[in-house]
C-alpha atoms as a PDB file:
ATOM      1  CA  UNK A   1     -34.836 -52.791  -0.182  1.00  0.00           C
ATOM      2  CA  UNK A   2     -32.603 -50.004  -0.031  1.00  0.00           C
ATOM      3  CA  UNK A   3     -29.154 -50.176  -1.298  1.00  0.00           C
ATOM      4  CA  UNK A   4     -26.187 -49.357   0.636  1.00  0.00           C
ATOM      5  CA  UNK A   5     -22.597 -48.359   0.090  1.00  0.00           C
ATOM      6  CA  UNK A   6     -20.614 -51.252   0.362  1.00  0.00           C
ATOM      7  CA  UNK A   7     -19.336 -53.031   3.668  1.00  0.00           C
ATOM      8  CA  UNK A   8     -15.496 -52.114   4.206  1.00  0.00           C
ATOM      9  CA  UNK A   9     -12.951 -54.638   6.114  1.00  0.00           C
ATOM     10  CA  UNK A  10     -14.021 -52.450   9.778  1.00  0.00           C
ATOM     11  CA  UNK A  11     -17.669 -51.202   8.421  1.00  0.00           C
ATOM     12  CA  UNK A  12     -21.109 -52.024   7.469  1.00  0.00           C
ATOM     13  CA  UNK A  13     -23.728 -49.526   6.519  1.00  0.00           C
ATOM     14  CA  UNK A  14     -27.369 -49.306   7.335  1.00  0.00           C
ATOM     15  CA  UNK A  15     -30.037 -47.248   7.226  1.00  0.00           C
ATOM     16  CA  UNK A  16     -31.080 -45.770  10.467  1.00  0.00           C
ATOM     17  CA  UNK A  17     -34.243 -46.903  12.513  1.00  0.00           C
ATOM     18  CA  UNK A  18     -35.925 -45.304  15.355  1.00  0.00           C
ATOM     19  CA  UNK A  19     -34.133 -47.809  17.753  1.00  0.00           C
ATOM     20  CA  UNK A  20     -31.120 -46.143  17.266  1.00  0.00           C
ATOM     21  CA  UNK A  21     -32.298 -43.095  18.940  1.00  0.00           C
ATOM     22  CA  UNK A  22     -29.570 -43.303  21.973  1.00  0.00           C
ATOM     23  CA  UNK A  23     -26.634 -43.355  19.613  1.00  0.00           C
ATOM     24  CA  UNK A  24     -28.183 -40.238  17.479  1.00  0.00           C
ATOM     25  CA  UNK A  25     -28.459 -38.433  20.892  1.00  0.00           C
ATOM     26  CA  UNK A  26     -24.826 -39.266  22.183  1.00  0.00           C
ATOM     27  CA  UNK A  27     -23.144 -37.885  18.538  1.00  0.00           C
ATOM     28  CA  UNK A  28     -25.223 -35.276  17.411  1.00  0.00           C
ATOM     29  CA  UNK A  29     -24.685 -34.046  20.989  1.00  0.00           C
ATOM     30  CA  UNK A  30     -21.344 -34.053  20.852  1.00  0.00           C
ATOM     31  CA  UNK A  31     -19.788 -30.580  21.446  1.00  0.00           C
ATOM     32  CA  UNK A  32     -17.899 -30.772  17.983  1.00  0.00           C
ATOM     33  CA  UNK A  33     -20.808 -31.547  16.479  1.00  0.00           C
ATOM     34  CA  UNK A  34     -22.660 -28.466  17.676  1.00  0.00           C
ATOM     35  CA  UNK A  35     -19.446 -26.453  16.335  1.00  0.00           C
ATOM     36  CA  UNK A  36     -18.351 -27.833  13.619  1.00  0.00           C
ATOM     37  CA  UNK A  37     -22.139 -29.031  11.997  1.00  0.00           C
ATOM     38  CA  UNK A  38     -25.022 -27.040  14.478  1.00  0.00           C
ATOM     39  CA  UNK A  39     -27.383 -28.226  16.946  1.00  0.00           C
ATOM     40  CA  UNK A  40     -30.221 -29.605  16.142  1.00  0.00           C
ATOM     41  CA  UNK A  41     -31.808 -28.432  19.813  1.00  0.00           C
ATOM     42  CA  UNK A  42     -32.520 -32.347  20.596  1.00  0.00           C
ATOM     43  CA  UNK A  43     -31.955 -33.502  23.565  1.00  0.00           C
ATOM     44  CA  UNK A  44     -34.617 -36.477  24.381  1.00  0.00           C
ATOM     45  CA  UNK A  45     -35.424 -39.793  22.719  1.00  0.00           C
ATOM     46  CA  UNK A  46     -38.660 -39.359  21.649  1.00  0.00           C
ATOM     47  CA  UNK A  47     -37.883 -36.040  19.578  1.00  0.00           C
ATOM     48  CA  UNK A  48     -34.565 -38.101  18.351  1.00  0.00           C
ATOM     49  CA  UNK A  49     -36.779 -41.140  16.935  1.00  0.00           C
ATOM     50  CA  UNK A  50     -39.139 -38.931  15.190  1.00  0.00           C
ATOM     51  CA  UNK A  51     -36.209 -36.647  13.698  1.00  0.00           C
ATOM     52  CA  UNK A  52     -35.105 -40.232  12.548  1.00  0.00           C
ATOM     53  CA  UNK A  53     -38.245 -41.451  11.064  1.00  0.00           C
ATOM     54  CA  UNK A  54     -39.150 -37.498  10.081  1.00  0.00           C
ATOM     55  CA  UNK A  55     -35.859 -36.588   8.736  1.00  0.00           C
ATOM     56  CA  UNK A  56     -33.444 -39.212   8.166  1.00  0.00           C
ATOM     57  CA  UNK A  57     -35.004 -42.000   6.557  1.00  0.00           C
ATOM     58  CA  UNK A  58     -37.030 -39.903   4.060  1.00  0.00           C
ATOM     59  CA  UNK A  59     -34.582 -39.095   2.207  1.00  0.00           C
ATOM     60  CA  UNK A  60     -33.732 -42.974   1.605  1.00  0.00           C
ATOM     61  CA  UNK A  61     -37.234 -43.376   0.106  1.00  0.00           C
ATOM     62  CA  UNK A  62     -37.271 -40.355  -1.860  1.00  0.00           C
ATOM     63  CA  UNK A  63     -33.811 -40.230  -3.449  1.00  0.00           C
ATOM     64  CA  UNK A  64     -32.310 -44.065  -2.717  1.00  0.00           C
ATOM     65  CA  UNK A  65     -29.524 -41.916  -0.170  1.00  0.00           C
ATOM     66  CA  UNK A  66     -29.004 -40.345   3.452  1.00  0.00           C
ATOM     67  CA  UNK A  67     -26.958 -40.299   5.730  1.00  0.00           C
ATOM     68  CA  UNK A  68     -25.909 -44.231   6.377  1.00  0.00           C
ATOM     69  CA  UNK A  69     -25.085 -45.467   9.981  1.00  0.00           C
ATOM     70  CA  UNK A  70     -22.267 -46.875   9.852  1.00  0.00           C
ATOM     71  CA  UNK A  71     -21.036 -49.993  12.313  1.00  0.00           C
ATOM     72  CA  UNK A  72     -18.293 -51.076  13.650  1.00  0.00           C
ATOM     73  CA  UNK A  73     -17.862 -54.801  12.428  1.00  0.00           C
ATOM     74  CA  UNK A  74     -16.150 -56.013  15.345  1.00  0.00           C
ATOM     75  CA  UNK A  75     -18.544 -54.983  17.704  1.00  0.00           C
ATOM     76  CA  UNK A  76     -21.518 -54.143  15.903  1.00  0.00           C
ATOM     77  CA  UNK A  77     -21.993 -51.133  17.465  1.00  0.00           C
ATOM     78  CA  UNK A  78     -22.737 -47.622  15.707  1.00  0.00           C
ATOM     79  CA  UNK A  79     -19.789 -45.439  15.594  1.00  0.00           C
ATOM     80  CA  UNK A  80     -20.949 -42.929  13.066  1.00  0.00           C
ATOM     81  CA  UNK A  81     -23.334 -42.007  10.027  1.00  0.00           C
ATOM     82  CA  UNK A  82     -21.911 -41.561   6.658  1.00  0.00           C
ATOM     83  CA  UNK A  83     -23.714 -40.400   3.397  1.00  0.00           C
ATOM     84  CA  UNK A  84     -24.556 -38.091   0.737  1.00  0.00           C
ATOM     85  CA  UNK A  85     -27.188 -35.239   1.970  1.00  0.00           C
ATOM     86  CA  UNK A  86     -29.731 -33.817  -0.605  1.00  0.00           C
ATOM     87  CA  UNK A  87     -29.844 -30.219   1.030  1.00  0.00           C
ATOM     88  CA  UNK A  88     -32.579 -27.568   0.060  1.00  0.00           C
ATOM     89  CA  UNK A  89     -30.783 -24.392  -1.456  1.00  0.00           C
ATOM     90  CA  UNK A  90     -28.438 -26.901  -3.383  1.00  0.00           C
ATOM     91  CA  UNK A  91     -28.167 -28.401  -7.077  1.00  0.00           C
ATOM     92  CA  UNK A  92     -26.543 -31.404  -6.075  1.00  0.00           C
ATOM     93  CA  UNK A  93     -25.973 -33.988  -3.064  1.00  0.00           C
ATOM     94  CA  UNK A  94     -22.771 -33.882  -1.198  1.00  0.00           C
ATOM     95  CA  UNK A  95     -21.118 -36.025   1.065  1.00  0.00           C
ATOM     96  CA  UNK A  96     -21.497 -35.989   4.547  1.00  0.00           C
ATOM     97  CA  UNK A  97     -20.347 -37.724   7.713  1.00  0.00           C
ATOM     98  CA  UNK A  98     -20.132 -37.308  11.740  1.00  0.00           C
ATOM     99  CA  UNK A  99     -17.534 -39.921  14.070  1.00  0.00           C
ATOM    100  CA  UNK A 100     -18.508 -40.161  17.653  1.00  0.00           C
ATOM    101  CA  UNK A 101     -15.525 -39.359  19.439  1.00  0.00           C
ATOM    102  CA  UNK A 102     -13.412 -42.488  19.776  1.00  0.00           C
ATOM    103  CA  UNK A 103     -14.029 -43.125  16.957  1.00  0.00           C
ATOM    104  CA  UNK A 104     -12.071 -40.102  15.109  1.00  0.00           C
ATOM    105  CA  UNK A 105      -8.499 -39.986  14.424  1.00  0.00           C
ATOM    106  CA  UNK A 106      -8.474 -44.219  13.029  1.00  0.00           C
ATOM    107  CA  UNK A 107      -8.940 -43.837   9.493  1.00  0.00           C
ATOM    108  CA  UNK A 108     -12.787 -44.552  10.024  1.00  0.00           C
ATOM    109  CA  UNK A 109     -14.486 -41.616   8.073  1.00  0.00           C
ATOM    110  CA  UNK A 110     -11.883 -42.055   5.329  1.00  0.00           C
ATOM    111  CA  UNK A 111     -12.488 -45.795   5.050  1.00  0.00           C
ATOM    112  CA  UNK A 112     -16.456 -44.562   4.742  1.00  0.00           C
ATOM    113  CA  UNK A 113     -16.503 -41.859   2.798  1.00  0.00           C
ATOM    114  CA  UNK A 114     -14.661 -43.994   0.255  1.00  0.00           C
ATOM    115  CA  UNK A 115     -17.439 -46.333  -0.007  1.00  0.00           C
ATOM    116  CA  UNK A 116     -19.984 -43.608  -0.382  1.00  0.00           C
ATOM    117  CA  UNK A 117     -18.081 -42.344  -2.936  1.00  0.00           C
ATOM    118  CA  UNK A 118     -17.697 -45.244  -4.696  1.00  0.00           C
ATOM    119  CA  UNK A 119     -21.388 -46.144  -4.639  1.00  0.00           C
ATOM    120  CA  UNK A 120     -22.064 -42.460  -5.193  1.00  0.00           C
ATOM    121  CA  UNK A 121     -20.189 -43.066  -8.519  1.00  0.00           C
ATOM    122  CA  UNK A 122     -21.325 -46.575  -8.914  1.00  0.00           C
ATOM    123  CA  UNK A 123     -25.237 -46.899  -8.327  1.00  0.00           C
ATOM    124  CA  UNK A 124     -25.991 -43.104  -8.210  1.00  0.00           C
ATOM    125  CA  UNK A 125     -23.641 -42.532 -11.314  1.00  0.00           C
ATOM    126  CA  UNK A 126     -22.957 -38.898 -10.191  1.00  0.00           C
ATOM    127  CA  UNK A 127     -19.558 -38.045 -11.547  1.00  0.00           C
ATOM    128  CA  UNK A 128     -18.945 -35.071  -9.133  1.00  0.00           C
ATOM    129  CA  UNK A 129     -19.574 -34.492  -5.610  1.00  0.00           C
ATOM    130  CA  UNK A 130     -19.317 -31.776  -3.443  1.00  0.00           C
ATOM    131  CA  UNK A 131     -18.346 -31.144   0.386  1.00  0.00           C
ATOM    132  CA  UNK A 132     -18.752 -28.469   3.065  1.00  0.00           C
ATOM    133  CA  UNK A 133     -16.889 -27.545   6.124  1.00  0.00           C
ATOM    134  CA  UNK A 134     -16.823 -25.310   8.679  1.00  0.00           C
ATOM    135  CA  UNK A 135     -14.256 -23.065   7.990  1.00  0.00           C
ATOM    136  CA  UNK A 136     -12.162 -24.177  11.286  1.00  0.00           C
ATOM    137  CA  UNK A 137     -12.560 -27.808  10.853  1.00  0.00           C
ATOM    138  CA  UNK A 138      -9.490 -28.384   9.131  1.00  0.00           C
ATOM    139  CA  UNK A 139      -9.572 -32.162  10.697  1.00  0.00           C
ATOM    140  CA  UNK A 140     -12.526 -32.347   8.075  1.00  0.00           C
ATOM    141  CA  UNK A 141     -10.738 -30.494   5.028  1.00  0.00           C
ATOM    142  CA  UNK A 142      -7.668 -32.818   5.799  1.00  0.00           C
ATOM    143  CA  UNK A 143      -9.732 -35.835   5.537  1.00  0.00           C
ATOM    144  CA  UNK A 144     -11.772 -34.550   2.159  1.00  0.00           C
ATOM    145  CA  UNK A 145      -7.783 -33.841   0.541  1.00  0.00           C
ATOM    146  CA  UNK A 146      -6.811 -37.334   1.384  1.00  0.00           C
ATOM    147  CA  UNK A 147     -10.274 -38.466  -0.587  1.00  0.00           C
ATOM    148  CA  UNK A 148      -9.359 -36.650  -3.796  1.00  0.00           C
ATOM    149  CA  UNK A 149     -11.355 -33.652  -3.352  1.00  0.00           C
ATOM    150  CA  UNK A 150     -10.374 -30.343  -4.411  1.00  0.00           C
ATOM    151  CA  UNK A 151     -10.677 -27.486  -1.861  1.00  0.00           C
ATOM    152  CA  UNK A 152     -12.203 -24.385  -4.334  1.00  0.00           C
ATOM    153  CA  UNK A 153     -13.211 -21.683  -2.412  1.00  0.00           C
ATOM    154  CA  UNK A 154     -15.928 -20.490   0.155  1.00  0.00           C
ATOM    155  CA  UNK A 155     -20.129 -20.301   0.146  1.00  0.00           C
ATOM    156  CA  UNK A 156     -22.594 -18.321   1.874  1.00  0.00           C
ATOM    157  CA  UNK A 157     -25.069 -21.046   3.730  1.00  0.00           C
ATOM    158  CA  UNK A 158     -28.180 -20.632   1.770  1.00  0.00           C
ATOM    159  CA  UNK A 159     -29.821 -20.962   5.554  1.00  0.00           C
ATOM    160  CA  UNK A 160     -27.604 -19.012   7.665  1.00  0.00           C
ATOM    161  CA  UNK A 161     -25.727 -17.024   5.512  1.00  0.00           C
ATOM    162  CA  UNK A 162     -22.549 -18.473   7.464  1.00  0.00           C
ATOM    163  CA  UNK A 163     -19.231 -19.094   5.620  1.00  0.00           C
ATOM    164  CA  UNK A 164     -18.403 -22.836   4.745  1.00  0.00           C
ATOM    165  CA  UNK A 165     -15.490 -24.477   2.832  1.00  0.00           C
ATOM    166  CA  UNK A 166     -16.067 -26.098  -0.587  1.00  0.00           C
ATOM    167  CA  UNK A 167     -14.668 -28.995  -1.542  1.00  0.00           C
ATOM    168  CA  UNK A 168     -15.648 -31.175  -4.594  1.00  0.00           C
ATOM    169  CA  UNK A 169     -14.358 -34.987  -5.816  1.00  0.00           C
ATOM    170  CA  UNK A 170     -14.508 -35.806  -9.341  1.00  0.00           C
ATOM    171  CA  UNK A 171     -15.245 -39.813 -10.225  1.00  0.00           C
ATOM    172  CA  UNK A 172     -12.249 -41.092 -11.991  1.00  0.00           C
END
């Protein structure tokens, strides 16, 4: 079984499963999503389930993280995915996290991130962890400031080449 960051007083965390396909579609569709993170160019279940089972839940098996979904306790519904992302071009996983829309502004991807972080320093035992924004996301940056982390300067996306922010938490 894989482990999971732990459950909050508003959130539990899962890994994602192919059922979940509708939810992936409605936030990684999201027009701040295609800003602020990119588009992935999906746009239909069936390429949504197999970027889940293709690209998602790999990483769970390989490295024991992803990107969690994360529910809402009092309705059990998915209102987000929260997790550390082992990207190619870098030494070391960072956090990551999307809200669906009405879900943003309530404390939600603090209350995750600080679980992530926790089991990031906890299970993983990683005593430093990055973060990357798009440089006008400053909802993001805010968020990552009120987490601990340090903003210390800019990167070149190994991918793209575009400019993102770099943040990076230390464990106490």
């Amino acid at each position: 079984m894989i482990a999971t960051p732990s459950d909050t007083d508003r959130l539990r965390f899962r890994v994602p499963a192919a059922d979940d396909a509708t939810f992936y579609l409605e936030l990684m569709n999201d027009p701040a999503y295609h800003h602020f993170i990119g588009d992935k160019g999906i746009r239909d279940e069936a390429a949504m389930r197999a970027y889940i089972l293709e690209t998602l839940r790999p990483s769970f098996e390989t490295h024991g993280f992803g990107l969690w979904l994360i529910e809402r306790l009092d309705t059990g519904k998915p209102c987000g995915m929260c997790g550390l992302v082992n990207r190619e071009g870098f030494s070391q996983p960072d956090l990551g996290y999307a809200l669906l829309e009405d879900a943003r502004g309530q404390g939600i991807g603090l209350e995750a991130a600080r679980s992530v972080l926790a089991f990031a320093a906890e299970k993983l035992k990683l005593t430093a962890v990055p973060a990357y924004t798009h440089p006008e996301n400053n909802r993001s940056g805010q968020l990552l400031k009120k987490l601990g982390f340090l903003h210390v300067g800019q990167i070149a996306w190994p991918s793209t080449g575009d400019t993102a922010e770099r943040y990076e938490w230390h464990a106490a």
